[in-house]
PDB file of N, CA and C in Angstrom:
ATOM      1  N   UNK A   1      96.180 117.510  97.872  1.00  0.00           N
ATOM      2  CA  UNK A   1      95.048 117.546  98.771  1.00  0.00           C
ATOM      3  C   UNK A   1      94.875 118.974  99.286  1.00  0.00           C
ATOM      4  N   UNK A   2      93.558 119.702  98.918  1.00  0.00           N
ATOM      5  CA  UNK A   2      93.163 121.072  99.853  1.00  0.00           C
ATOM      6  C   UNK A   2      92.648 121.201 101.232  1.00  0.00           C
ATOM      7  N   UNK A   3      93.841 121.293 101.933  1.00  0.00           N
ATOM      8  CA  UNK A   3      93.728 121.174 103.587  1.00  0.00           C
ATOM      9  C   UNK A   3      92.449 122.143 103.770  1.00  0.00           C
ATOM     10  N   UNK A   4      91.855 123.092 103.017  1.00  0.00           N
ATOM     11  CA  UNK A   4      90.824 124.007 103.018  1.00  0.00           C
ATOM     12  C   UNK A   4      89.608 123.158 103.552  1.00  0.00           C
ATOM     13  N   UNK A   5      89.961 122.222 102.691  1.00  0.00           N
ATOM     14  CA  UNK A   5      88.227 121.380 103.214  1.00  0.00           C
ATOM     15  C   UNK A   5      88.239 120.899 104.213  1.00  0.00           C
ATOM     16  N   UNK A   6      89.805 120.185 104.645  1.00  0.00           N
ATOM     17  CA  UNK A   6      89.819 119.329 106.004  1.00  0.00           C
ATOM     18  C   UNK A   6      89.290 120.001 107.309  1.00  0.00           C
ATOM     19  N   UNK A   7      88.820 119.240 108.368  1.00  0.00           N
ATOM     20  CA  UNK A   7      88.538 119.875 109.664  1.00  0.00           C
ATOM     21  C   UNK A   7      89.557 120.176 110.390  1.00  0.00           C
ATOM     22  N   UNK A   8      89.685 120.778 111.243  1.00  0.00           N
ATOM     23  CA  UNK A   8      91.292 121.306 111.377  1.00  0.00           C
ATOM     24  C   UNK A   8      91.579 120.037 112.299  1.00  0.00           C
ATOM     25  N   UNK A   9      91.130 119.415 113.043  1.00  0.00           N
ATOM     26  CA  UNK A   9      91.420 118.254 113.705  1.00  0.00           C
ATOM     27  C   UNK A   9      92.625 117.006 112.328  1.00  0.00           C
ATOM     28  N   UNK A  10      92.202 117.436 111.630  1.00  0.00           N
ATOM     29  CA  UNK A  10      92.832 116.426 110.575  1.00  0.00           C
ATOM     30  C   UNK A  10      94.068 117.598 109.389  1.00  0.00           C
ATOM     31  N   UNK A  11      93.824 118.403 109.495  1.00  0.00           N
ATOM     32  CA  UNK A  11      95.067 119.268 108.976  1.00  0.00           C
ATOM     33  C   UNK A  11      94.476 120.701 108.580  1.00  0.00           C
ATOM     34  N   UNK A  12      95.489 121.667 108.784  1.00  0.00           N
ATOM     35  CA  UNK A  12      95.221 122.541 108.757  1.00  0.00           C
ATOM     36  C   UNK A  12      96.388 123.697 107.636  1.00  0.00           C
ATOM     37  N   UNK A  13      96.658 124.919 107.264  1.00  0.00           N
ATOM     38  CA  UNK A  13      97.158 125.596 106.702  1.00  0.00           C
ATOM     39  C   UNK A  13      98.110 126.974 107.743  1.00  0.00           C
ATOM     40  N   UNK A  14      99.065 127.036 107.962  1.00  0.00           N
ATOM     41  CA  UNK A  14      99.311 127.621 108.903  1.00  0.00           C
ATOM     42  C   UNK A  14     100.522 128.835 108.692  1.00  0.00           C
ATOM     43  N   UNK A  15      99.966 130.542 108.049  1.00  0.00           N
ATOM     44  CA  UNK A  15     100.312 131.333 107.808  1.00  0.00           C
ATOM     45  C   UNK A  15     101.933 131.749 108.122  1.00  0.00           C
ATOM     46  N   UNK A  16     102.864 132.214 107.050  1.00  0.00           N
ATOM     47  CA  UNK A  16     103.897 132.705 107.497  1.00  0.00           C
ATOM     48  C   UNK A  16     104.981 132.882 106.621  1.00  0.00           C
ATOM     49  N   UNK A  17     106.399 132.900 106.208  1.00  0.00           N
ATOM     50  CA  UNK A  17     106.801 132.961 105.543  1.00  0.00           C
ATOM     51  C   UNK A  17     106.845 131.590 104.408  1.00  0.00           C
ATOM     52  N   UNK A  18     106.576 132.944 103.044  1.00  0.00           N
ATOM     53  CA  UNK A  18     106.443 131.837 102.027  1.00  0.00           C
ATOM     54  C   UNK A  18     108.142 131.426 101.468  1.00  0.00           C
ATOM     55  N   UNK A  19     108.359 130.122 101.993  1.00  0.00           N
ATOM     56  CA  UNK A  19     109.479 129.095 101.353  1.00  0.00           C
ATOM     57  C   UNK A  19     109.225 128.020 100.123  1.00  0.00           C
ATOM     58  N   UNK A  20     108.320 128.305  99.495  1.00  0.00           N
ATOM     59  CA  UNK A  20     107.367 127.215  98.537  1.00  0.00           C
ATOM     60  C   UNK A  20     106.616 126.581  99.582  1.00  0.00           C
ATOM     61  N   UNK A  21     106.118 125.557  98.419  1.00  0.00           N
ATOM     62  CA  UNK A  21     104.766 124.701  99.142  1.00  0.00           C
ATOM     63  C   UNK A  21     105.399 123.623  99.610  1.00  0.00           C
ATOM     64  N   UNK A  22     104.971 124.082 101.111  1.00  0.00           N
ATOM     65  CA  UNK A  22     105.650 122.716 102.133  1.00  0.00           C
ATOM     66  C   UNK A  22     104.435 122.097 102.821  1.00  0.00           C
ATOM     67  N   UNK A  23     104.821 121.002 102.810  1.00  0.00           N
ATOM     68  CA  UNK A  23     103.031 120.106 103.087  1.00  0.00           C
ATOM     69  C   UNK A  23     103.837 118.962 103.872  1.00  0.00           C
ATOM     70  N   UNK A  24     103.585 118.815 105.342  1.00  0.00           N
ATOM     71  CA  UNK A  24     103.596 118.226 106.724  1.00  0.00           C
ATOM     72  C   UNK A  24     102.819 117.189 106.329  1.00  0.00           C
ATOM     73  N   UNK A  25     102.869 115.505 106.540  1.00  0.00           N
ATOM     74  CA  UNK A  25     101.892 114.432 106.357  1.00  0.00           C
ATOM     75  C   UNK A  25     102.493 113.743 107.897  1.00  0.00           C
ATOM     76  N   UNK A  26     101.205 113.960 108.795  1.00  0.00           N
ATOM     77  CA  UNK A  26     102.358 113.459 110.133  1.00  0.00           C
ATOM     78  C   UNK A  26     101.084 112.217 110.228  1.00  0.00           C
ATOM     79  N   UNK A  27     101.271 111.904 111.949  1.00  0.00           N
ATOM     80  CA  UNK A  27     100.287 110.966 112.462  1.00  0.00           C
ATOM     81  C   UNK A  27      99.902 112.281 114.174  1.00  0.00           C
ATOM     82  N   UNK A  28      98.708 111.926 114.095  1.00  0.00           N
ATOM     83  CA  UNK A  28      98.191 113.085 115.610  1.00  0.00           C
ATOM     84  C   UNK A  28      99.043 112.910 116.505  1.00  0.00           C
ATOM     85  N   UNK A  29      99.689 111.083 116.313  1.00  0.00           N
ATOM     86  CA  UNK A  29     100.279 110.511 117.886  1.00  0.00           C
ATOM     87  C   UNK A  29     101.411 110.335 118.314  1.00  0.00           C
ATOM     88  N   UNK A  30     102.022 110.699 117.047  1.00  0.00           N
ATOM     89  CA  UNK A  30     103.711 110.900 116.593  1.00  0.00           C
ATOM     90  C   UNK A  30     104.577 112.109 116.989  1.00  0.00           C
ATOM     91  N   UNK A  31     105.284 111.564 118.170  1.00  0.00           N
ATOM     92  CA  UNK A  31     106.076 113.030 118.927  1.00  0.00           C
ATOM     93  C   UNK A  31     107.028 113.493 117.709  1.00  0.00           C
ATOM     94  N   UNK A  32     107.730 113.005 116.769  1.00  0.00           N
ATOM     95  CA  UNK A  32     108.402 112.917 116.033  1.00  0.00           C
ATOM     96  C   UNK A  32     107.921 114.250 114.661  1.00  0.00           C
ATOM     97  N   UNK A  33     106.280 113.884 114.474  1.00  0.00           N
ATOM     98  CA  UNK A  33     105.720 114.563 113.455  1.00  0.00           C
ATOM     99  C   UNK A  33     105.521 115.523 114.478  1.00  0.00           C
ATOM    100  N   UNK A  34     105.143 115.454 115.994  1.00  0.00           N
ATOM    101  CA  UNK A  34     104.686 117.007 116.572  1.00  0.00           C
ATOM    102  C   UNK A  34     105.971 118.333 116.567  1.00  0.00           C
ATOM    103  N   UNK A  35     107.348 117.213 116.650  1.00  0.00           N
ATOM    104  CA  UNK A  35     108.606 118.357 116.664  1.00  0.00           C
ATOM    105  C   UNK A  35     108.673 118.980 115.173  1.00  0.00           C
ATOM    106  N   UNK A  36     108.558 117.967 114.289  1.00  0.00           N
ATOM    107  CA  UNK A  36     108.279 118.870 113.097  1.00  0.00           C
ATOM    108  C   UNK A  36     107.517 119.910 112.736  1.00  0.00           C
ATOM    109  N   UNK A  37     106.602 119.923 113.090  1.00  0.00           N
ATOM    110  CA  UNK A  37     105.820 120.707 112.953  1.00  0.00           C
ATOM    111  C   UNK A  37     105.830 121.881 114.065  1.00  0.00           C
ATOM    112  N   UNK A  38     106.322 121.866 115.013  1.00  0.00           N
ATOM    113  CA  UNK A  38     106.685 123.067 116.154  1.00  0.00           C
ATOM    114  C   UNK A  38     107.795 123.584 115.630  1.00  0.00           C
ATOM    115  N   UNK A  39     108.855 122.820 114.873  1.00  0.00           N
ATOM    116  CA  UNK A  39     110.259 123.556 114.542  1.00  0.00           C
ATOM    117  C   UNK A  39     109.687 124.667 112.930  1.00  0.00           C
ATOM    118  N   UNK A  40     108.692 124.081 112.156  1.00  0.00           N
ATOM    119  CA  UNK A  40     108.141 124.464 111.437  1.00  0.00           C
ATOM    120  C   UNK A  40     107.673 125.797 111.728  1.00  0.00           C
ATOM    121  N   UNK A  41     106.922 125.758 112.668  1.00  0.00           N
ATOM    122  CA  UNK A  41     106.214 126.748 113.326  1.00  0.00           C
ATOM    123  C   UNK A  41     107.339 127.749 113.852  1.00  0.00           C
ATOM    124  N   UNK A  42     108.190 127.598 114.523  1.00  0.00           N
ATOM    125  CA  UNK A  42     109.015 128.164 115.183  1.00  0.00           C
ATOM    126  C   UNK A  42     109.863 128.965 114.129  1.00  0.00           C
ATOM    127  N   UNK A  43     110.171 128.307 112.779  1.00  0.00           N
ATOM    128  CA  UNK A  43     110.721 129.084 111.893  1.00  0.00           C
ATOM    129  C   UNK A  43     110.357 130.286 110.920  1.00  0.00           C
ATOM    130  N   UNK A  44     108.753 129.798 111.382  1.00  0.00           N
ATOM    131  CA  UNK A  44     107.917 130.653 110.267  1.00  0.00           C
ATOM    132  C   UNK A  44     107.146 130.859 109.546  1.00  0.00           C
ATOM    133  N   UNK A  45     107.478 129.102 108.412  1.00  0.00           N
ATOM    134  CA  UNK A  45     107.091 129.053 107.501  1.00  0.00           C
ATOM    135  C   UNK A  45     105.508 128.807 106.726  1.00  0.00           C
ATOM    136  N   UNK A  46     105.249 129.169 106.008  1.00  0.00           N
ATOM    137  CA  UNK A  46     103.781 128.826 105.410  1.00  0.00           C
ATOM    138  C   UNK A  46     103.826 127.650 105.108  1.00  0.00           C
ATOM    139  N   UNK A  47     102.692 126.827 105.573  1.00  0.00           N
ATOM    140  CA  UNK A  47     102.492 125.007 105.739  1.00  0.00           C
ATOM    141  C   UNK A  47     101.236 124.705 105.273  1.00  0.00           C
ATOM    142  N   UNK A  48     101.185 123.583 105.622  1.00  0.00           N
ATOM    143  CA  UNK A  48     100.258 122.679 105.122  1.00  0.00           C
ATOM    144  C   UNK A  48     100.665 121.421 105.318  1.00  0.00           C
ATOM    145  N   UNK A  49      99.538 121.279 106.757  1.00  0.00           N
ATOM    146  CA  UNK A  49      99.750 119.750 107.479  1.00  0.00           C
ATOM    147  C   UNK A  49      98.451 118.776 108.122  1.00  0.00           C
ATOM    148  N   UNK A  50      98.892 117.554 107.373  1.00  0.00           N
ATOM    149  CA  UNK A  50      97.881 116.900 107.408  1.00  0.00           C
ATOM    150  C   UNK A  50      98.013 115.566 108.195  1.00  0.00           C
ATOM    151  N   UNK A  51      97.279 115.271 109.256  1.00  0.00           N
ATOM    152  CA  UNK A  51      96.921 114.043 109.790  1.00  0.00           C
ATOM    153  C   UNK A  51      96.502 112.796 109.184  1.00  0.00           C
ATOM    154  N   UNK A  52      97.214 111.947 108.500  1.00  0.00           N
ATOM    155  CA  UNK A  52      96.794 111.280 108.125  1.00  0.00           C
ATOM    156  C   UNK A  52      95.601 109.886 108.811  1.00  0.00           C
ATOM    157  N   UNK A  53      96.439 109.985 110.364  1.00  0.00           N
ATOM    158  CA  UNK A  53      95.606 108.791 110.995  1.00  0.00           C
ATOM    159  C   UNK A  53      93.709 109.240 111.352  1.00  0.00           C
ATOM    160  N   UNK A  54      93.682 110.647 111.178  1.00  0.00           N
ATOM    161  CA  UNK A  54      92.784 111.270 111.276  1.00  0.00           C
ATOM    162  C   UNK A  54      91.575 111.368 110.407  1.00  0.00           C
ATOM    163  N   UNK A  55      92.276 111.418 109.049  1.00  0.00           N
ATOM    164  CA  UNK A  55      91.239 110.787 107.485  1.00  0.00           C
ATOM    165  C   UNK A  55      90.830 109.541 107.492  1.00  0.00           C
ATOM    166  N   UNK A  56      89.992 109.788 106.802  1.00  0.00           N
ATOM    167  CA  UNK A  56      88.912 107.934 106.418  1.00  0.00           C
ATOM    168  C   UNK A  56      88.905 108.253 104.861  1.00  0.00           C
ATOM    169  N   UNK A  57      88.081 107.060 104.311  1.00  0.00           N
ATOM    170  CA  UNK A  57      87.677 107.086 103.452  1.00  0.00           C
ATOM    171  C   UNK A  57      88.748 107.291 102.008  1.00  0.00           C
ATOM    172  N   UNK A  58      87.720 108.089 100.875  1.00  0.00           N
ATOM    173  CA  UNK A  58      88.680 108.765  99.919  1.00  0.00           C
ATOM    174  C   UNK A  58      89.552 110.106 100.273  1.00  0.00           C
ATOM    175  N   UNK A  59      89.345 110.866 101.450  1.00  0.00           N
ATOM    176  CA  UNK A  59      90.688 111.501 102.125  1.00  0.00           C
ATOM    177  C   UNK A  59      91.590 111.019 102.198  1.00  0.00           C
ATOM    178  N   UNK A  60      91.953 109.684 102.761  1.00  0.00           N
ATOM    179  CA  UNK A  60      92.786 109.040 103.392  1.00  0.00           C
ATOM    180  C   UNK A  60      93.200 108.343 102.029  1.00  0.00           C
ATOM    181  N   UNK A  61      92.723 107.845 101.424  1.00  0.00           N
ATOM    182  CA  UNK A  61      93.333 107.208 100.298  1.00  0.00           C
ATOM    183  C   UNK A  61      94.361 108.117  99.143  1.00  0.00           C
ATOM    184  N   UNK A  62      93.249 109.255  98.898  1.00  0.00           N
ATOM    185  CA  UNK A  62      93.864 110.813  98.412  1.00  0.00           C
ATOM    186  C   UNK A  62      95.411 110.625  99.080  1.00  0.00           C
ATOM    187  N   UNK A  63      95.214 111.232 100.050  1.00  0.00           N
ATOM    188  CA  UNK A  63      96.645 111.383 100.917  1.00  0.00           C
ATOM    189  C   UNK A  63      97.942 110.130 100.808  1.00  0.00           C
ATOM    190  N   UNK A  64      97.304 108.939 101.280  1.00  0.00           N
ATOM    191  CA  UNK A  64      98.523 107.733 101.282  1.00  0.00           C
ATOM    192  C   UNK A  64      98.854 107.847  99.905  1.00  0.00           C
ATOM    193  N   UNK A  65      98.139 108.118  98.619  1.00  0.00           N
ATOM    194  CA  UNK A  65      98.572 107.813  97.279  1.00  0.00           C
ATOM    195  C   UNK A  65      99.657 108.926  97.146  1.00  0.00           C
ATOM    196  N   UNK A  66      99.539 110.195  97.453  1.00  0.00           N
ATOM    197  CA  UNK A  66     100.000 111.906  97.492  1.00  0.00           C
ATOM    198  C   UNK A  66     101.489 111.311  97.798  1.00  0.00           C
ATOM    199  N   UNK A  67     101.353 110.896  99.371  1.00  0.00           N
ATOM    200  CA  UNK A  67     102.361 110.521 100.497  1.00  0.00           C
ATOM    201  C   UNK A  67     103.092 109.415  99.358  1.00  0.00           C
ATOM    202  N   UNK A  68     102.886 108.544  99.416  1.00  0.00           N
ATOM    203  CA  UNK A  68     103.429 107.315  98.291  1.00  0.00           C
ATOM    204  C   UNK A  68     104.564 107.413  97.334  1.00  0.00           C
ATOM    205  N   UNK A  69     103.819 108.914  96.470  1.00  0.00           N
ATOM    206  CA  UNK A  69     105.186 109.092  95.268  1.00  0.00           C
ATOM    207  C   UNK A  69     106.276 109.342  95.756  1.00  0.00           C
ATOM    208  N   UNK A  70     106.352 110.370  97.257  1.00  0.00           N
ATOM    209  CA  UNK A  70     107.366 110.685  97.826  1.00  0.00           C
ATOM    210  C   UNK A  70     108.452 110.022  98.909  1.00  0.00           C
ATOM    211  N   UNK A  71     107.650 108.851  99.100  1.00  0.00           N
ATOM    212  CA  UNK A  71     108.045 108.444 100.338  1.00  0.00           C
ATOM    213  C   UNK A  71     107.264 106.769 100.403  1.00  0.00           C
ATOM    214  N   UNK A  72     107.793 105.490  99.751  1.00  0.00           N
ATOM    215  CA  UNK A  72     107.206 104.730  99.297  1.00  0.00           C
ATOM    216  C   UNK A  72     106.497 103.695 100.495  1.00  0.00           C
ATOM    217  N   UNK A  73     107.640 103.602 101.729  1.00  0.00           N
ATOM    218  CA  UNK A  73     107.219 102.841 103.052  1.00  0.00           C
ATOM    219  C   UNK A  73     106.198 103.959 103.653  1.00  0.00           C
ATOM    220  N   UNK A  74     105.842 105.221 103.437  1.00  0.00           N
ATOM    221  CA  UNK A  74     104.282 105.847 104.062  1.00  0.00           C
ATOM    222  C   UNK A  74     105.198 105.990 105.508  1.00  0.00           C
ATOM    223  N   UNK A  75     106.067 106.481 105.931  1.00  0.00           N
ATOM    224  CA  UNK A  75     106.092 106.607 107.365  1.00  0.00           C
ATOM    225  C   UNK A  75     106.413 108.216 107.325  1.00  0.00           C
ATOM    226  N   UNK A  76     106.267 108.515 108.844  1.00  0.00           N
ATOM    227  CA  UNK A  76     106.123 109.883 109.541  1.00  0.00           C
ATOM    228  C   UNK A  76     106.734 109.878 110.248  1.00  0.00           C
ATOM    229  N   UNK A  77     107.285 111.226 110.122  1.00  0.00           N
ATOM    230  CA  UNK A  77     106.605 112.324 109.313  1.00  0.00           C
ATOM    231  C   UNK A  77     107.436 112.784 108.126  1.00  0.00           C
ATOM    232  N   UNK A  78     106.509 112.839 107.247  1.00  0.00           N
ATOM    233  CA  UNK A  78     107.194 113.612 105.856  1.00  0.00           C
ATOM    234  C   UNK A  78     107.028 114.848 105.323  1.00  0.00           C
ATOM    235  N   UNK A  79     107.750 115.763 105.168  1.00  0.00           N
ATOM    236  CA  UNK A  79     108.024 116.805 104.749  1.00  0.00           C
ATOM    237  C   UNK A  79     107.993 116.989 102.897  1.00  0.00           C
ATOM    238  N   UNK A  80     107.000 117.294 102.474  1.00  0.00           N
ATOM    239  CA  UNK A  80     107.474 117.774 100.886  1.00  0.00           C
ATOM    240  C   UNK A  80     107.206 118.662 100.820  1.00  0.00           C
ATOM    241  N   UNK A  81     108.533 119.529  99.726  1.00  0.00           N
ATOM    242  CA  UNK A  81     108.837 121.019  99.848  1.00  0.00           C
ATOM    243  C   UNK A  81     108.876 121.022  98.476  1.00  0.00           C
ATOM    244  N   UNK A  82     108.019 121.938  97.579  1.00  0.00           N
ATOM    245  CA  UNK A  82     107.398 122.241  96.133  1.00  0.00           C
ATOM    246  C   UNK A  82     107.324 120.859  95.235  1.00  0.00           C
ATOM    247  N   UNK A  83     106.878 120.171  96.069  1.00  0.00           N
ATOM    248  CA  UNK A  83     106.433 118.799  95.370  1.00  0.00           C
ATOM    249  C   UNK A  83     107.472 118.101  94.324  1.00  0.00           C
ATOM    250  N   UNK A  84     109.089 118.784  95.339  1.00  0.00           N
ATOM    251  CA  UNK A  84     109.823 117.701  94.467  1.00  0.00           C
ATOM    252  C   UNK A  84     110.891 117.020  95.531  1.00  0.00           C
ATOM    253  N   UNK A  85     111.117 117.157  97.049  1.00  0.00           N
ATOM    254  CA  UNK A  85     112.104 116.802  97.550  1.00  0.00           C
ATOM    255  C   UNK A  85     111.208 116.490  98.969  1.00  0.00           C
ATOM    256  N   UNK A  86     111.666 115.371  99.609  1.00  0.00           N
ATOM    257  CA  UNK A  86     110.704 114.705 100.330  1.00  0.00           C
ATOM    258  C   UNK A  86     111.982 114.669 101.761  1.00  0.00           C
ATOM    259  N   UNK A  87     112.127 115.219 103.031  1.00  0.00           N
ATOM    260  CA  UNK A  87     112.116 114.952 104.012  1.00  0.00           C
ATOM    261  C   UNK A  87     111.396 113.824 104.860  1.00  0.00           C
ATOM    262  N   UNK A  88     112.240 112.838 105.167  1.00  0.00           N
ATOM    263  CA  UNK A  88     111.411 111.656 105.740  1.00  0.00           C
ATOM    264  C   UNK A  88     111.923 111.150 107.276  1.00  0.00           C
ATOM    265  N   UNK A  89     111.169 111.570 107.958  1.00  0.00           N
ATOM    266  CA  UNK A  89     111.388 111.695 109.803  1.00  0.00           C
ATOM    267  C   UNK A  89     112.067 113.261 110.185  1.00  0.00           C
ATOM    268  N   UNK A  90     111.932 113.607 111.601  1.00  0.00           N
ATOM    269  CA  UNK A  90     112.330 114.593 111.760  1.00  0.00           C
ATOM    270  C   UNK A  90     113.946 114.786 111.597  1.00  0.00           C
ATOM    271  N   UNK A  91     114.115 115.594 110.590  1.00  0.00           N
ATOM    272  CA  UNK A  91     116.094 116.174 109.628  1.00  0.00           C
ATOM    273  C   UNK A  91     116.004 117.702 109.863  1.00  0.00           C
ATOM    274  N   UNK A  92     116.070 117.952 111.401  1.00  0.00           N
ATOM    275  CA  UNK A  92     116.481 119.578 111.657  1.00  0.00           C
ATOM    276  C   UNK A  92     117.167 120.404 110.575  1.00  0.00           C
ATOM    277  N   UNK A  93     118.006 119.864 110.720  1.00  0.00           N
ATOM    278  CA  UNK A  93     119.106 120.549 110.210  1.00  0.00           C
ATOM    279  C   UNK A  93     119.078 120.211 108.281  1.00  0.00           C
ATOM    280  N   UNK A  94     118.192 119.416 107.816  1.00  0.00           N
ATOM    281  CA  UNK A  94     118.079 119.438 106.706  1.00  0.00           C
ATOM    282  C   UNK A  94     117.037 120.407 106.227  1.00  0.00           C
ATOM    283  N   UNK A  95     116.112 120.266 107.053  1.00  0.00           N
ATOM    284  CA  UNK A  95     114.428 120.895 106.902  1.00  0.00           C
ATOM    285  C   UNK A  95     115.096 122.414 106.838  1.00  0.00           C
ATOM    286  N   UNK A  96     116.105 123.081 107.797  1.00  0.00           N
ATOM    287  CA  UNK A  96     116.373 124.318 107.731  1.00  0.00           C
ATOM    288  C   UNK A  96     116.957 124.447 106.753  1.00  0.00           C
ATOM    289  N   UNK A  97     118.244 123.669 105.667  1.00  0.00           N
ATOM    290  CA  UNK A  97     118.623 124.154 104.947  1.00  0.00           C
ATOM    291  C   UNK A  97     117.962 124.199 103.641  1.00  0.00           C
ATOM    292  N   UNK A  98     117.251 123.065 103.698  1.00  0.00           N
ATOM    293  CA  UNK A  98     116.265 123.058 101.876  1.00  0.00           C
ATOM    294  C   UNK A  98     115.277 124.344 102.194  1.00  0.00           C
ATOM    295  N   UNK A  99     115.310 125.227 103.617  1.00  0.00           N
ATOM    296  CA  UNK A  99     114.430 126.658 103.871  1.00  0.00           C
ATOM    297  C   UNK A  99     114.763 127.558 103.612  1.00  0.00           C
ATOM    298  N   UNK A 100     116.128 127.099 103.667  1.00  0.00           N
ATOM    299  CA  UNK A 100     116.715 128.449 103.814  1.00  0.00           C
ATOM    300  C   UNK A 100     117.484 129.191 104.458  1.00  0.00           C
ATOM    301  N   UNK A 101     117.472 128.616 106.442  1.00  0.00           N
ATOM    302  CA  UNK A 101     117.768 129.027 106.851  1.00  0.00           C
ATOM    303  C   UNK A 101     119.270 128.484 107.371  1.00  0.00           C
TER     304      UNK A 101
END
């Protein structure tokens, strides 16, 4: 999915160090997906994160199917890092080491 098109209310792309392609699938209302994404932030890294409760339509379908291969129960927040290793709920200390750090 190209967060390019999304409105940023529903996901956005968020500049910084490149660790591969890491793509955030949270919910807006999920404290859980918000720490992810602040520890994200806090580390650096170049993202790509998307709201799922926020999409309709064929967005939303796009996405749950995306979300699906990686993570088959669809819960948040999930982390996939170069579209082969799937973080599922907030894993500090995992998220830093598949980074790097």
């Amino acid at each position: 999915m190209d967060v390019s098109t999304l409105d940023k209310e529903k996901g956005a792309h968020i500049s910084g160090i490149d660790r591969g392609k890491v793509v955030m699938y949270g919910l807006s209302t999920c404290v859980w997906c918000k720490r992810t994404k602040k520890l994200l932030i806090d580390l650096g890294v170049n993202f790509d994160f998307i709201y799922v409760d926020k999409l309709e339509g064929e967005e939303e379908n796009q996405a749950v199917e995306e979300l699906r291969r990686f993570n088959p129960s669809t819960s948040f927040p999930t982390t996939i890092i170069n579209g082969e290793k799937a973080i599922v709920g907030f894993k500090e200390k995992e998220i830093r080491e598949v980074l790097g750090f």
